[in-house]
C-alpha atoms as a PDB file:
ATOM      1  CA  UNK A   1     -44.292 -41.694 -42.357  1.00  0.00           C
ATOM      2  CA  UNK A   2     -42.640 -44.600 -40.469  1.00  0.00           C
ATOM      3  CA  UNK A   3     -44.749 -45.994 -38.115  1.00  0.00           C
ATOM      4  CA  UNK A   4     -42.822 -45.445 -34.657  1.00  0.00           C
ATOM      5  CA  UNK A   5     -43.392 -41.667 -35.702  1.00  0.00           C
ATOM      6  CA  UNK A   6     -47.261 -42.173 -36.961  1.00  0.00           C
ATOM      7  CA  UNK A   7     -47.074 -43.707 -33.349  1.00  0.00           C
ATOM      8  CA  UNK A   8     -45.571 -40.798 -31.231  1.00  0.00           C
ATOM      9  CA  UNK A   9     -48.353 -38.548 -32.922  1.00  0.00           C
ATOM     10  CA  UNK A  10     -51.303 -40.507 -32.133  1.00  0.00           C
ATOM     11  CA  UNK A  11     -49.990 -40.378 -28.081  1.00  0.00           C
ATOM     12  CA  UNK A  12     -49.125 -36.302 -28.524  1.00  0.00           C
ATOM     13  CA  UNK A  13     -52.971 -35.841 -30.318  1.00  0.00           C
ATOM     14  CA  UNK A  14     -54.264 -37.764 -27.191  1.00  0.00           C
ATOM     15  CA  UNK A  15     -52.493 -35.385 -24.646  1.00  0.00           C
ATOM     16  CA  UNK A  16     -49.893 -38.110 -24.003  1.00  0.00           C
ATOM     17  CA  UNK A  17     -47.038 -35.964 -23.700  1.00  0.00           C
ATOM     18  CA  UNK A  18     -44.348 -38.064 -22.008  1.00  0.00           C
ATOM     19  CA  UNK A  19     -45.008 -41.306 -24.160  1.00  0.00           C
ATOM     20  CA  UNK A  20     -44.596 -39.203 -27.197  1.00  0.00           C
ATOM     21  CA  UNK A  21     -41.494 -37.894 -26.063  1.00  0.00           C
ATOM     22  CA  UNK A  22     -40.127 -40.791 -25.314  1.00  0.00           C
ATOM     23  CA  UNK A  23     -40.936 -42.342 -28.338  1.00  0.00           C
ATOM     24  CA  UNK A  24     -39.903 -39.116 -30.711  1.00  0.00           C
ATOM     25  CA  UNK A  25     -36.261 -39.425 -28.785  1.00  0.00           C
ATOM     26  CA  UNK A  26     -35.759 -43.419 -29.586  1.00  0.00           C
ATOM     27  CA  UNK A  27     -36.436 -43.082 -33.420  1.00  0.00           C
ATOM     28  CA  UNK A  28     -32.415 -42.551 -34.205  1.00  0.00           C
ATOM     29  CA  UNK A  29     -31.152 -41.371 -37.718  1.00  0.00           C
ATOM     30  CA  UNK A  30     -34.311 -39.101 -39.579  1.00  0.00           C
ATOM     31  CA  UNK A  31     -34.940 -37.605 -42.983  1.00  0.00           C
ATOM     32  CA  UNK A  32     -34.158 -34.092 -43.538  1.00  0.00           C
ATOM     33  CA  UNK A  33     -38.396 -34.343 -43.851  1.00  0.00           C
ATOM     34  CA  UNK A  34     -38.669 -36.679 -41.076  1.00  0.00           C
ATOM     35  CA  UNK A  35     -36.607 -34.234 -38.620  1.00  0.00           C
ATOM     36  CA  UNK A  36     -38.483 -31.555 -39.372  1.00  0.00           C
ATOM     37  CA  UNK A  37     -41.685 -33.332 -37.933  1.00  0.00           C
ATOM     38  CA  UNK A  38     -40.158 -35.234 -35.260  1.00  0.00           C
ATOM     39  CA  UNK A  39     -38.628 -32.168 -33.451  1.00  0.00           C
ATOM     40  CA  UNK A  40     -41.401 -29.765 -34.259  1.00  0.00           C
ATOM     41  CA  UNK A  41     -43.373 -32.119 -32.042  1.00  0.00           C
ATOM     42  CA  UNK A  42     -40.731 -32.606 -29.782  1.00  0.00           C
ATOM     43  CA  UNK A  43     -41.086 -29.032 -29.139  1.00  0.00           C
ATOM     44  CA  UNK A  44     -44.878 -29.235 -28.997  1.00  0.00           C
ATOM     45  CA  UNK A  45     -44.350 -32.253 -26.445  1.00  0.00           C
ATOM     46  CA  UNK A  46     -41.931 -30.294 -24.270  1.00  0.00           C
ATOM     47  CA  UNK A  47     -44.711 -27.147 -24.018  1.00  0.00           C
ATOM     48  CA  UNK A  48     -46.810 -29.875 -22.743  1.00  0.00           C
ATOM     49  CA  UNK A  49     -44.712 -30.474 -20.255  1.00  0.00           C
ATOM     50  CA  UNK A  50     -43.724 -27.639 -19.049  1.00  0.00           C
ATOM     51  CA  UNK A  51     -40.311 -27.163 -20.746  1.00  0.00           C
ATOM     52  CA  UNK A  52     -40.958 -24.852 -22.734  1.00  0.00           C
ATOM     53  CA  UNK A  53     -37.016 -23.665 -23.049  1.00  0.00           C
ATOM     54  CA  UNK A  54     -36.399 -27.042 -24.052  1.00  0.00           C
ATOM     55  CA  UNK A  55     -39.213 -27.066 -26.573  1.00  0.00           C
ATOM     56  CA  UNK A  56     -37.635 -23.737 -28.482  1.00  0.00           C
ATOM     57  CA  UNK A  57     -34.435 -25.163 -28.738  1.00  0.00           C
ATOM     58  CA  UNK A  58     -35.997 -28.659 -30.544  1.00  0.00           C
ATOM     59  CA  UNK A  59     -38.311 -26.302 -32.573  1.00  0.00           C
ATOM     60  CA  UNK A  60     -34.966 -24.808 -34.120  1.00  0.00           C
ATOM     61  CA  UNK A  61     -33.410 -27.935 -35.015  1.00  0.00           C
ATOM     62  CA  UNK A  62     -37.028 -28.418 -37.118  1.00  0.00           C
ATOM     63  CA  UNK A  63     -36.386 -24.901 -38.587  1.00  0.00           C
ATOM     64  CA  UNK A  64     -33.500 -25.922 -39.848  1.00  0.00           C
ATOM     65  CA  UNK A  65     -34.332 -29.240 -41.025  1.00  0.00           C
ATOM     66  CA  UNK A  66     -38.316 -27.424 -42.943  1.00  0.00           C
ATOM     67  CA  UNK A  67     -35.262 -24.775 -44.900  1.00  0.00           C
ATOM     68  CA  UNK A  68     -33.252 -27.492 -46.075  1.00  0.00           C
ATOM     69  CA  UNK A  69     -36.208 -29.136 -48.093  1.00  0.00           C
ATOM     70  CA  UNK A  70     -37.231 -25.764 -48.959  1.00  0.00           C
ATOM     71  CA  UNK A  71     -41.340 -26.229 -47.015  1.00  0.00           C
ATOM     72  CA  UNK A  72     -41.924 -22.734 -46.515  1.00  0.00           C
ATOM     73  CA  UNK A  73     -45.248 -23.284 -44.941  1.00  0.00           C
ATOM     74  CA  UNK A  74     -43.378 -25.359 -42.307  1.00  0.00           C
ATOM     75  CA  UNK A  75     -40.892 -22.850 -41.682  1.00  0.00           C
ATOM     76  CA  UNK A  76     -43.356 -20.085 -41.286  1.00  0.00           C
ATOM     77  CA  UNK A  77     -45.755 -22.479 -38.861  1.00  0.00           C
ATOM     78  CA  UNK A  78     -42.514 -23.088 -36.738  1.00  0.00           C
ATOM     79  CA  UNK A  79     -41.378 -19.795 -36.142  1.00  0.00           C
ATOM     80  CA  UNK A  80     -44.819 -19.559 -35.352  1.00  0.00           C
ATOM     81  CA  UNK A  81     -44.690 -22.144 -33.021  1.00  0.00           C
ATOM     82  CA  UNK A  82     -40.845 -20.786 -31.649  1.00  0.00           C
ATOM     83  CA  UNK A  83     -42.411 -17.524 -31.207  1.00  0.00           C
ATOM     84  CA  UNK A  84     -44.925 -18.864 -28.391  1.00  0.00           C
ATOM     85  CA  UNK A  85     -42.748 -21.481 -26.973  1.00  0.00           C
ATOM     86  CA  UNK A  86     -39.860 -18.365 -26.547  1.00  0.00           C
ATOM     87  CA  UNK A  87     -42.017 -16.242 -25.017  1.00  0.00           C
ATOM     88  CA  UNK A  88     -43.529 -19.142 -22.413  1.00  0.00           C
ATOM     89  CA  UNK A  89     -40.009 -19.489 -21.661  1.00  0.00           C
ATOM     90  CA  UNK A  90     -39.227 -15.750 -20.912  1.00  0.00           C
ATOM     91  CA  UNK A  91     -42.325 -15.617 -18.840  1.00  0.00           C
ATOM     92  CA  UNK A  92     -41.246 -18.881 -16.806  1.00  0.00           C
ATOM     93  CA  UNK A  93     -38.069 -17.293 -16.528  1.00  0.00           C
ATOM     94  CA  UNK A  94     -39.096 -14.313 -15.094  1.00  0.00           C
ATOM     95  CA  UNK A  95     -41.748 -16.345 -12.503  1.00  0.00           C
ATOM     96  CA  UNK A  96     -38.996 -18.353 -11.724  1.00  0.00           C
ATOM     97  CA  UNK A  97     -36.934 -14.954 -10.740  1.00  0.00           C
ATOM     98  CA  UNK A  98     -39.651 -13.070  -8.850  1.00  0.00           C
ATOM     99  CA  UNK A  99     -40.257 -16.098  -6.803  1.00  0.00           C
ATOM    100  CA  UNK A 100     -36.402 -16.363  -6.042  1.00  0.00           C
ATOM    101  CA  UNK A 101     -36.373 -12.531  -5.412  1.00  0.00           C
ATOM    102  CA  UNK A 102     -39.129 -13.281  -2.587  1.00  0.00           C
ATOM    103  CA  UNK A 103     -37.928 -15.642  -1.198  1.00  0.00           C
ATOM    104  CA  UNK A 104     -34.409 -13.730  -0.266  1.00  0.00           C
ATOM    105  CA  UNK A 105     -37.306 -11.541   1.687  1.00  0.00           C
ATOM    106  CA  UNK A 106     -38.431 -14.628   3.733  1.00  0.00           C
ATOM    107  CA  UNK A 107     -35.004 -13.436   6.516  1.00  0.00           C
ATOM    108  CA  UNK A 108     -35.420  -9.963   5.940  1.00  0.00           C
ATOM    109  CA  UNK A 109     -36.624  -7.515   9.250  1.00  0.00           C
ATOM    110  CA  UNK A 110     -39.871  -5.869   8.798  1.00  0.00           C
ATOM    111  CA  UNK A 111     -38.939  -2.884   9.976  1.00  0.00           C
ATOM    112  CA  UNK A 112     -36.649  -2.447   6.624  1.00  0.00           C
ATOM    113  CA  UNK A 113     -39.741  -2.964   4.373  1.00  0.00           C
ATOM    114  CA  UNK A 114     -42.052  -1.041   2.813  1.00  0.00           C
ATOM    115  CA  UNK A 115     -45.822  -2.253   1.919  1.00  0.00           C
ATOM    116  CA  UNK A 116     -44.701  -3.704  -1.623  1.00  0.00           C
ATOM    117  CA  UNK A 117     -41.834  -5.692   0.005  1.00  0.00           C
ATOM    118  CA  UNK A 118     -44.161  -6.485   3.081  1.00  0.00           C
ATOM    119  CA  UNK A 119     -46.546  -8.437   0.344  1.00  0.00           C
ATOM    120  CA  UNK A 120     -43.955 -10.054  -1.550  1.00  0.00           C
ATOM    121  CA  UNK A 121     -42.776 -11.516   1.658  1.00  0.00           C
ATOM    122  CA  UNK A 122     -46.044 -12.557   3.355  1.00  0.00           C
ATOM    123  CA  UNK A 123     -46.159 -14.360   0.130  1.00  0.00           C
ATOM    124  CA  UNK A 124     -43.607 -16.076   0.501  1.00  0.00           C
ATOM    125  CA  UNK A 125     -44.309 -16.773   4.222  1.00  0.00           C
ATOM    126  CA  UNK A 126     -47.563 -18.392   2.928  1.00  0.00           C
ATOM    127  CA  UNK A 127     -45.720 -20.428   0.207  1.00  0.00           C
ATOM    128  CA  UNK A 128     -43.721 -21.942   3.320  1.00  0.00           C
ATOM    129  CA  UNK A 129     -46.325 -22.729   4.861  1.00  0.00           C
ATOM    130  CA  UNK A 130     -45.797 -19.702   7.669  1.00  0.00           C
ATOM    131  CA  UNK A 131     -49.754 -18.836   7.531  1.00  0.00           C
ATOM    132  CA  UNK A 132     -49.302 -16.623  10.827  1.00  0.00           C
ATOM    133  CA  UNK A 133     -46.126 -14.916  10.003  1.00  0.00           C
ATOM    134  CA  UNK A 134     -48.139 -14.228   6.265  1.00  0.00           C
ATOM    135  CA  UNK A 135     -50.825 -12.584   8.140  1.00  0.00           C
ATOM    136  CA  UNK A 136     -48.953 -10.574  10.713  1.00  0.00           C
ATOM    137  CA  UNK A 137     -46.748  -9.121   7.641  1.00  0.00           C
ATOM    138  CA  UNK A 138     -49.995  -8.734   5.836  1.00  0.00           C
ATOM    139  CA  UNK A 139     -51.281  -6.474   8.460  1.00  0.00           C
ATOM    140  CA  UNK A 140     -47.994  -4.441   9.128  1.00  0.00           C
ATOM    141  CA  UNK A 141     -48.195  -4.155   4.839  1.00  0.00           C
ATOM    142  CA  UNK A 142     -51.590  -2.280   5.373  1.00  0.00           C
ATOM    143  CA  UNK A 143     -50.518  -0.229   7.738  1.00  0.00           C
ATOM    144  CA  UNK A 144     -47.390   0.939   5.358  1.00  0.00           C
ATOM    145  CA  UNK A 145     -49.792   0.952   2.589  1.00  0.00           C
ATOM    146  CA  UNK A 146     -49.611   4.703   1.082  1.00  0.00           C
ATOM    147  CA  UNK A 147     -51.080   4.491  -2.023  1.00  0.00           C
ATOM    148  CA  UNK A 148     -54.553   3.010  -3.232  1.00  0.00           C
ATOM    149  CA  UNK A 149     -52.323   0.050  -5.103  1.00  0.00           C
ATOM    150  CA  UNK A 150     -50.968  -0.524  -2.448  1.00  0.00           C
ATOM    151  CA  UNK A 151     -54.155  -0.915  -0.364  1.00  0.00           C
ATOM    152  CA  UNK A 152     -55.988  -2.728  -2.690  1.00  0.00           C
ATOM    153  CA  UNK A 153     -53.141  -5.428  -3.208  1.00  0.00           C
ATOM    154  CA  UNK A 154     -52.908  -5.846   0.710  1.00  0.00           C
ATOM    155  CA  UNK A 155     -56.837  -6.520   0.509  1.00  0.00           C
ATOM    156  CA  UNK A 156     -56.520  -9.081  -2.413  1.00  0.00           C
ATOM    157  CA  UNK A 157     -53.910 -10.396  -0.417  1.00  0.00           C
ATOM    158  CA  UNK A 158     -55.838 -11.136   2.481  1.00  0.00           C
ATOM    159  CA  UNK A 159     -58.932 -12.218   0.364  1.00  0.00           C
ATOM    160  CA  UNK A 160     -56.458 -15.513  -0.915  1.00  0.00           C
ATOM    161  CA  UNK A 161     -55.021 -16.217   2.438  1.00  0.00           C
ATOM    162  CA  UNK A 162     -58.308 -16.253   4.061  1.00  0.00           C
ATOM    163  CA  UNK A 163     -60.925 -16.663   1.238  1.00  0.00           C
ATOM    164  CA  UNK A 164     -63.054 -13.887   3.303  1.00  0.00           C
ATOM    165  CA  UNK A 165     -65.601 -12.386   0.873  1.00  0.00           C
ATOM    166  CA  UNK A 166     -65.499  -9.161   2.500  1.00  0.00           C
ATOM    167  CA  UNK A 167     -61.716  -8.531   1.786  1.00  0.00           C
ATOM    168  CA  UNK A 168     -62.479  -8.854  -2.063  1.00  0.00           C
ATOM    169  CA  UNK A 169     -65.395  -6.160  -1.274  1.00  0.00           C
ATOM    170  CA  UNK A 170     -63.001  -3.695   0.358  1.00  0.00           C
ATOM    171  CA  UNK A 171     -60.409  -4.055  -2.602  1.00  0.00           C
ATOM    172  CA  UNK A 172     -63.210  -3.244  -5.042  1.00  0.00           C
ATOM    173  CA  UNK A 173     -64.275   0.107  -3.191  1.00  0.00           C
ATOM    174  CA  UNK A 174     -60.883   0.743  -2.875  1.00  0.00           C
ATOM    175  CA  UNK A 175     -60.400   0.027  -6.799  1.00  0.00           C
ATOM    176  CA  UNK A 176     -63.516   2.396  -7.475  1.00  0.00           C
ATOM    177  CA  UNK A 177     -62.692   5.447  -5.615  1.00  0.00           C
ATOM    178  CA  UNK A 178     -59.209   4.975  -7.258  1.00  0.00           C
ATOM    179  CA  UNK A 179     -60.779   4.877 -10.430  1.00  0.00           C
ATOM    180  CA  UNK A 180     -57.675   2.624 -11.712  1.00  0.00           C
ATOM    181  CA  UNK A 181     -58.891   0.091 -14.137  1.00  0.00           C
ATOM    182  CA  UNK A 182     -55.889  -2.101 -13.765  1.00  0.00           C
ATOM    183  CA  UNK A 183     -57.039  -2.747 -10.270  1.00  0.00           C
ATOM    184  CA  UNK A 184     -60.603  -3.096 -11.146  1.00  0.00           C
ATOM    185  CA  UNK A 185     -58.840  -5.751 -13.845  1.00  0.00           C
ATOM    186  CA  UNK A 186     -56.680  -7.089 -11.016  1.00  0.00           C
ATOM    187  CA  UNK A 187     -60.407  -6.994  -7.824  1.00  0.00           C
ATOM    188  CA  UNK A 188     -62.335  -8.951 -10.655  1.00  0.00           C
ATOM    189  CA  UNK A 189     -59.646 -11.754 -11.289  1.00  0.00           C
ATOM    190  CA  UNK A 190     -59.856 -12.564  -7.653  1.00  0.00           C
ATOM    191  CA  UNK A 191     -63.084 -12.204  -7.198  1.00  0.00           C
ATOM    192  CA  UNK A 192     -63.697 -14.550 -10.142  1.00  0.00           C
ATOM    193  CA  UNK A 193     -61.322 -16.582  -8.276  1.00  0.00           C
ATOM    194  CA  UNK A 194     -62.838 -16.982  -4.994  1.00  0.00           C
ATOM    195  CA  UNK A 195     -66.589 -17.053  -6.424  1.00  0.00           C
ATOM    196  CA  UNK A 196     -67.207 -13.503  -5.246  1.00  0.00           C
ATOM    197  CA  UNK A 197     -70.244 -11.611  -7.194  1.00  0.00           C
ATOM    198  CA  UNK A 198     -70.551  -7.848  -6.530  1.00  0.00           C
ATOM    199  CA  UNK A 199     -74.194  -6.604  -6.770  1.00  0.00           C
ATOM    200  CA  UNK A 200     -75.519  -4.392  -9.381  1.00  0.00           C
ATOM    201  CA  UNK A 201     -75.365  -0.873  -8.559  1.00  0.00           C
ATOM    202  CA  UNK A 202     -78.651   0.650  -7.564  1.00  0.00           C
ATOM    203  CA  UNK A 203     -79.821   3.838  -8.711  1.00  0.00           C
ATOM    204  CA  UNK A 204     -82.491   4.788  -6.734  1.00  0.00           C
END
């Protein structure tokens, strides 16, 4: 292994992401064998850095560089390795789209919205740094709230724009009686979150 690549390694083993990449994308003409290794950990380099797009498309340029020498094992740790960095993508993607959806609420009037709209824009109020607005819309989502979802997101909600304890204990009473274990899933997160314990239940 030549050293400039030995080199980029050592700084992607250490968590040195953006030295590695730089280095990986001076090294010029590569070995079929060479390629293989330098864009796999381009692709590792770009996860790192939160490209992960970018890191699929380098980890199919080392797919096809691991067939043409015929290293199985490489091609099956790469697809491997595609496999994650896809699907990081598709879920960045699809962040990337809810938060753009959201934001088109930021002009939209109240009055049109229901309680799921209502908390994707106080949201987004809150991302702009609209803290009052956020609460006001968080309020007028409770009182459009019409299903126990509904009322235990508007709770949870409240809990992270406020960090009040007793919001988190609402959602969960709300999650019990609904007996919904996605939002029992979704009361402990936050309350995991915020450093919220819920007491043992007494029986007597």
């Amino acid at each position: 292994m030549r050293p400039a690549l030995r080199e980029a390694y050592e700084h992607l083993r250490r968590g040195e992401a953006e030295v590695a990449l730089t280095l990986l994308d001076a090294l010029g003409e590569l070995t079929p064998a060479e390629a293989a290794r330098t864009h796999a950990w381009r692709g590792q380099a770009l996860r790192a850095l939160g490209r992960p797009a970018e890191g699929a498309r380098a980890v199919i340029e080392a797919l096809r560089a691991a067939r043409a020498i015929g290293d199985a094992d490489g091609v099956a740790a790469l697809r491997a390795l595609h496999g994650e960095l896809a699907a990081s993508a598709a879920a960045a993607e699809a962040a990337e789209s809810g938060r753009r959806a959201d934001a088109a609420l930021l002009d939209a009037r109240d009055a049109d919205l229901d309680a799921d709209k209502l908390l994707r824009k106080a949201g987004a109020l809150h991302d702009a740094g609209r803290t009052v607005e956020s609460s006001a819309c968080l309020h007028l989502a409770a009182e459009r709230a019409s299903t126990p979802r509904e009322a235990v997101l508007v709770r949870l909600a409240r809990a992270r724009l406020t960090r009040d304890p007793g919001e988190i204990h609402a959602a969960h009473a709300l999650a019990e009686a609904s007996n919904d274990q996605n939002l029992l899933t979704a009361v402990a997160h936050a309350a995991r979150a915020l450093g919220v314990r819920f007491e043992p239940p007494s029986f007597g």
